[in-house]
N, C-alpha and C. Protein backbone atom coordinates (compact mmCIF):
# COMPACT_ATOMS: atom_id res chain seq x y z
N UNK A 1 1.34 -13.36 -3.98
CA UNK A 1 1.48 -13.43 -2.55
C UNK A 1 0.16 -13.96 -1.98
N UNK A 2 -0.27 -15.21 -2.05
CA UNK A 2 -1.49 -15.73 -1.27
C UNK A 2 -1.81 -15.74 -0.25
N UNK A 3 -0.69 -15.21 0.58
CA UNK A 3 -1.33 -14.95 2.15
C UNK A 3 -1.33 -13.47 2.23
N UNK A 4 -1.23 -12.78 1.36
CA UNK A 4 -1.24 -10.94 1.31
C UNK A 4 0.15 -10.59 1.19
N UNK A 5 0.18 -9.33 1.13
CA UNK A 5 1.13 -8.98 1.40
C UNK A 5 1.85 -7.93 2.33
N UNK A 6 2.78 -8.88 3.24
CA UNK A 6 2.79 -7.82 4.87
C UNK A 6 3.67 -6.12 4.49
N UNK A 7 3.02 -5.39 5.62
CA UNK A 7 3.81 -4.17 5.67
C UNK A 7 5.01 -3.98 5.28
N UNK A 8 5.81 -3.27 4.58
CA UNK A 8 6.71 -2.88 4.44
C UNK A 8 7.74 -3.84 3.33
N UNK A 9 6.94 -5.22 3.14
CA UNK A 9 7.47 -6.15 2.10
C UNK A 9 7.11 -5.42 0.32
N UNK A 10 7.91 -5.26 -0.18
CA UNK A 10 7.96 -4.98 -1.56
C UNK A 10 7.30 -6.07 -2.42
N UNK A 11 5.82 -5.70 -3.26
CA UNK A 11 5.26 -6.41 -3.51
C UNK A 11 5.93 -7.35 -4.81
N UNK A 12 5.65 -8.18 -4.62
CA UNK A 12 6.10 -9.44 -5.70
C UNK A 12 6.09 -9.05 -7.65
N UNK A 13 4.72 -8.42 -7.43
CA UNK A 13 4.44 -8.12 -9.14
C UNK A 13 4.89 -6.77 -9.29
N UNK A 14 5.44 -5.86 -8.66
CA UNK A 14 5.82 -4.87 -9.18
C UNK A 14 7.29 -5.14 -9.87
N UNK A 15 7.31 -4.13 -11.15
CA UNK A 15 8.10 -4.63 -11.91
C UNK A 15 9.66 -3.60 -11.81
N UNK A 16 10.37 -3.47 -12.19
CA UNK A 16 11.58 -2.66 -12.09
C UNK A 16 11.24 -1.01 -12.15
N UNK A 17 10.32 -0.99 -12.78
CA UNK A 17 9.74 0.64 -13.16
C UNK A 17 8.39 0.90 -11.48
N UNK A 18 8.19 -0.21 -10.96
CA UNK A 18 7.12 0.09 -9.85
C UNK A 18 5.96 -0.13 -10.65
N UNK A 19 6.05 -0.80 -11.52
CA UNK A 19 4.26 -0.98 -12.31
C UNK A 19 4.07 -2.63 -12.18
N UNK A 20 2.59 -2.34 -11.82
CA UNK A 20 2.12 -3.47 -11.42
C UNK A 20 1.75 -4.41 -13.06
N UNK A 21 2.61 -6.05 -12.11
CA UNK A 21 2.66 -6.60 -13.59
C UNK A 21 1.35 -7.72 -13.78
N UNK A 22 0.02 -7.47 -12.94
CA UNK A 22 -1.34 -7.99 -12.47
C UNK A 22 -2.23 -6.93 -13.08
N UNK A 23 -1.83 -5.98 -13.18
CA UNK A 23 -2.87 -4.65 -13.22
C UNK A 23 -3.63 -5.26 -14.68
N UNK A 24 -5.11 -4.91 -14.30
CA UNK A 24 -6.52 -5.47 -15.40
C UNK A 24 -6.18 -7.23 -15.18
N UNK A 25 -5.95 -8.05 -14.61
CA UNK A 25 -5.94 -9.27 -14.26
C UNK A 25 -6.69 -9.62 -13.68
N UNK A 26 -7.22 -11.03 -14.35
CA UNK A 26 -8.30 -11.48 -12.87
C UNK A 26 -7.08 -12.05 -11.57
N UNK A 27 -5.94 -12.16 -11.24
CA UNK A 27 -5.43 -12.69 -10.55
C UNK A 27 -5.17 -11.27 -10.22
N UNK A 28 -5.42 -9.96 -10.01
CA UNK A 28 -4.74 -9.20 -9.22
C UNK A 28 -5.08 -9.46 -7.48
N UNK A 29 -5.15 -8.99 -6.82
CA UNK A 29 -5.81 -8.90 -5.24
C UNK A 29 -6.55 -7.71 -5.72
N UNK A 30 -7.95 -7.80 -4.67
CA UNK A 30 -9.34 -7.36 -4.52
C UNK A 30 -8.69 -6.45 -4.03
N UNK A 31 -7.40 -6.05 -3.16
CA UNK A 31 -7.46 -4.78 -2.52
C UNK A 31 -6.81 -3.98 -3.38
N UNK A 32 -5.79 -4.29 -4.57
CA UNK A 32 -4.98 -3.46 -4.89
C UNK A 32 -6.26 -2.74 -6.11
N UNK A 33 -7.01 -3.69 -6.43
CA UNK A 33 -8.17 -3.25 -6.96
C UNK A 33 -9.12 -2.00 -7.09
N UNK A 34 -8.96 -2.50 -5.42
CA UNK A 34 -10.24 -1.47 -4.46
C UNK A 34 -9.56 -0.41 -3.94
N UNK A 35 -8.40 -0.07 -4.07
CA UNK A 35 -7.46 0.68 -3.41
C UNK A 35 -7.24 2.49 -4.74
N UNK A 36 -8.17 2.86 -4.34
CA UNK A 36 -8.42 4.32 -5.65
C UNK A 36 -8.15 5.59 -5.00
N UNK A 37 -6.89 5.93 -6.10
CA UNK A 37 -6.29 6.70 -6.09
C UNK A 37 -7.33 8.38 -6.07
N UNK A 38 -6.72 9.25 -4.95
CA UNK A 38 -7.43 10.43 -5.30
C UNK A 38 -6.43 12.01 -4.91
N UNK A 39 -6.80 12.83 -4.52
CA UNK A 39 -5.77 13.96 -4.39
C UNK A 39 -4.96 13.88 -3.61
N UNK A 40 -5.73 13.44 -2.03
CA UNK A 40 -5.14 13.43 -1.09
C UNK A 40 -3.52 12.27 -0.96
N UNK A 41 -4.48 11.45 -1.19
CA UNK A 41 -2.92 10.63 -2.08
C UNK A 41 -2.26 10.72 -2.82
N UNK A 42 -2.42 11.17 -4.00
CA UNK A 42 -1.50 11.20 -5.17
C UNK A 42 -0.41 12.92 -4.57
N UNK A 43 -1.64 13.98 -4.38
CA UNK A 43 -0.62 14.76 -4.20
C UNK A 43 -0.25 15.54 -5.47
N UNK A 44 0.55 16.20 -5.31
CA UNK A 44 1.85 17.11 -6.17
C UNK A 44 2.35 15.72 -7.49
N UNK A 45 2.81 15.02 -7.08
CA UNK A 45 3.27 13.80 -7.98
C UNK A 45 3.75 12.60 -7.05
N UNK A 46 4.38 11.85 -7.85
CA UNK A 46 4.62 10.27 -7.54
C UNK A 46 5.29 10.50 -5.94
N UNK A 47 6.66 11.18 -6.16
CA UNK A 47 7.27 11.54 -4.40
C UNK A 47 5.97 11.41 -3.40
N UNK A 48 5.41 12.20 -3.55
CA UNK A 48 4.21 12.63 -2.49
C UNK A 48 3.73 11.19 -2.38
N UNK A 49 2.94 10.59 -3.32
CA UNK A 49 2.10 9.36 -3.50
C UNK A 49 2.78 8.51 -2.40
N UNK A 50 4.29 8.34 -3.08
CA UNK A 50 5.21 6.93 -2.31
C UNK A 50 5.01 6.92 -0.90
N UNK A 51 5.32 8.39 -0.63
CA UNK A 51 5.05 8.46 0.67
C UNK A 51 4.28 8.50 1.42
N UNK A 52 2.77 8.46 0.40
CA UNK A 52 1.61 8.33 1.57
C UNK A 52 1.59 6.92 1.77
N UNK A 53 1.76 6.03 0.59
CA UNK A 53 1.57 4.74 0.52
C UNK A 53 2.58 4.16 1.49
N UNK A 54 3.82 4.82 1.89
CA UNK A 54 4.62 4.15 2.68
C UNK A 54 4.26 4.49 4.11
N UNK A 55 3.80 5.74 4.30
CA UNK A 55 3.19 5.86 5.80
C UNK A 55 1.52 4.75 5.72
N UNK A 56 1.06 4.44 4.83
CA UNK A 56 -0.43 3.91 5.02
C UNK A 56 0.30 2.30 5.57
N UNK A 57 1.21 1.75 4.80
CA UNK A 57 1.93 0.57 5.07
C UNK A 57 2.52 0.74 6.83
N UNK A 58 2.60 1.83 7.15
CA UNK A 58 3.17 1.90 8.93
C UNK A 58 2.36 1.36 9.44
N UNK A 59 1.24 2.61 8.73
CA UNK A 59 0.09 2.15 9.45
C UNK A 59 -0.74 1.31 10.14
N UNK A 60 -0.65 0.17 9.20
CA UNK A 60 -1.74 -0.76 8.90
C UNK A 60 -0.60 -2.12 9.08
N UNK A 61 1.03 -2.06 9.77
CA UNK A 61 1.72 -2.92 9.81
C UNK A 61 0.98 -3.80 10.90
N UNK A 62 1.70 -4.78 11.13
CA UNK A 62 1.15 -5.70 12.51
C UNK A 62 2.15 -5.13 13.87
N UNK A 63 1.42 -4.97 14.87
CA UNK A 63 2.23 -4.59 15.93
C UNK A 63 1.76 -2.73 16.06
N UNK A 64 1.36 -2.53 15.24
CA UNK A 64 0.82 -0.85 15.18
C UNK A 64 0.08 -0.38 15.66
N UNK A 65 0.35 0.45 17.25
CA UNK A 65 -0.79 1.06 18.08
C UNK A 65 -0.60 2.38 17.72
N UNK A 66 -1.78 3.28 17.69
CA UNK A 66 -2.22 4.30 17.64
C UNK A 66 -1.65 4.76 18.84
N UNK A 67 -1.09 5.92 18.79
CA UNK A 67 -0.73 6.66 20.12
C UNK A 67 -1.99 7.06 20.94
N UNK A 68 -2.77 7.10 20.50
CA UNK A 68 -4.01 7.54 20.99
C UNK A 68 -4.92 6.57 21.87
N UNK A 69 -4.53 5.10 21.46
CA UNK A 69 -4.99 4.19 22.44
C UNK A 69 -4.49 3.84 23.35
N UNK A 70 -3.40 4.08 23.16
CA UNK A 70 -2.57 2.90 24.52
C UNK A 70 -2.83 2.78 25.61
N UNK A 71 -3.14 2.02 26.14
CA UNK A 71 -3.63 2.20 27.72
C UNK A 71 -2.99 3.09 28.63
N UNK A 72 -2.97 3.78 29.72
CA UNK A 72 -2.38 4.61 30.11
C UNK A 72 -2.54 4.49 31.77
């Protein structure tokens, strides 16, 4: 995906099992790289994980205001 890859799009190299088919590649992306796993994310197990990773993807979509900014 050379222009990244947007929110909520299912990444290209993940493979039928969800494993990345880049992982130890020099062609992976710098972020999926830089992107390290720790408690708060991983959690209990994978359930937990998906779902942080799928709320971090809300997150960080385009169009995504913080309730906390909005002008008022």
């Amino acid at each position: 995906m050379p222009q990244g890859k947007p929110a909520g799009v299912r990444c290209i190299q993940l493979d039928e099992e969800n494993r990345c088919r880049v992982f130890g590649k020099p062609e992976r992306p710098a972020f999926c790289g830089g992107l390290q796993a720790d408690a708060e994310m991983c959690g209990d197990g994978r359930e937990h994980a998906m779902q942080w990773l799928t709320s971090l993807e809300s997150l960080t979509a385009p169009g995504f205001m913080d309730p906390g900014s909005r002008p008022g």
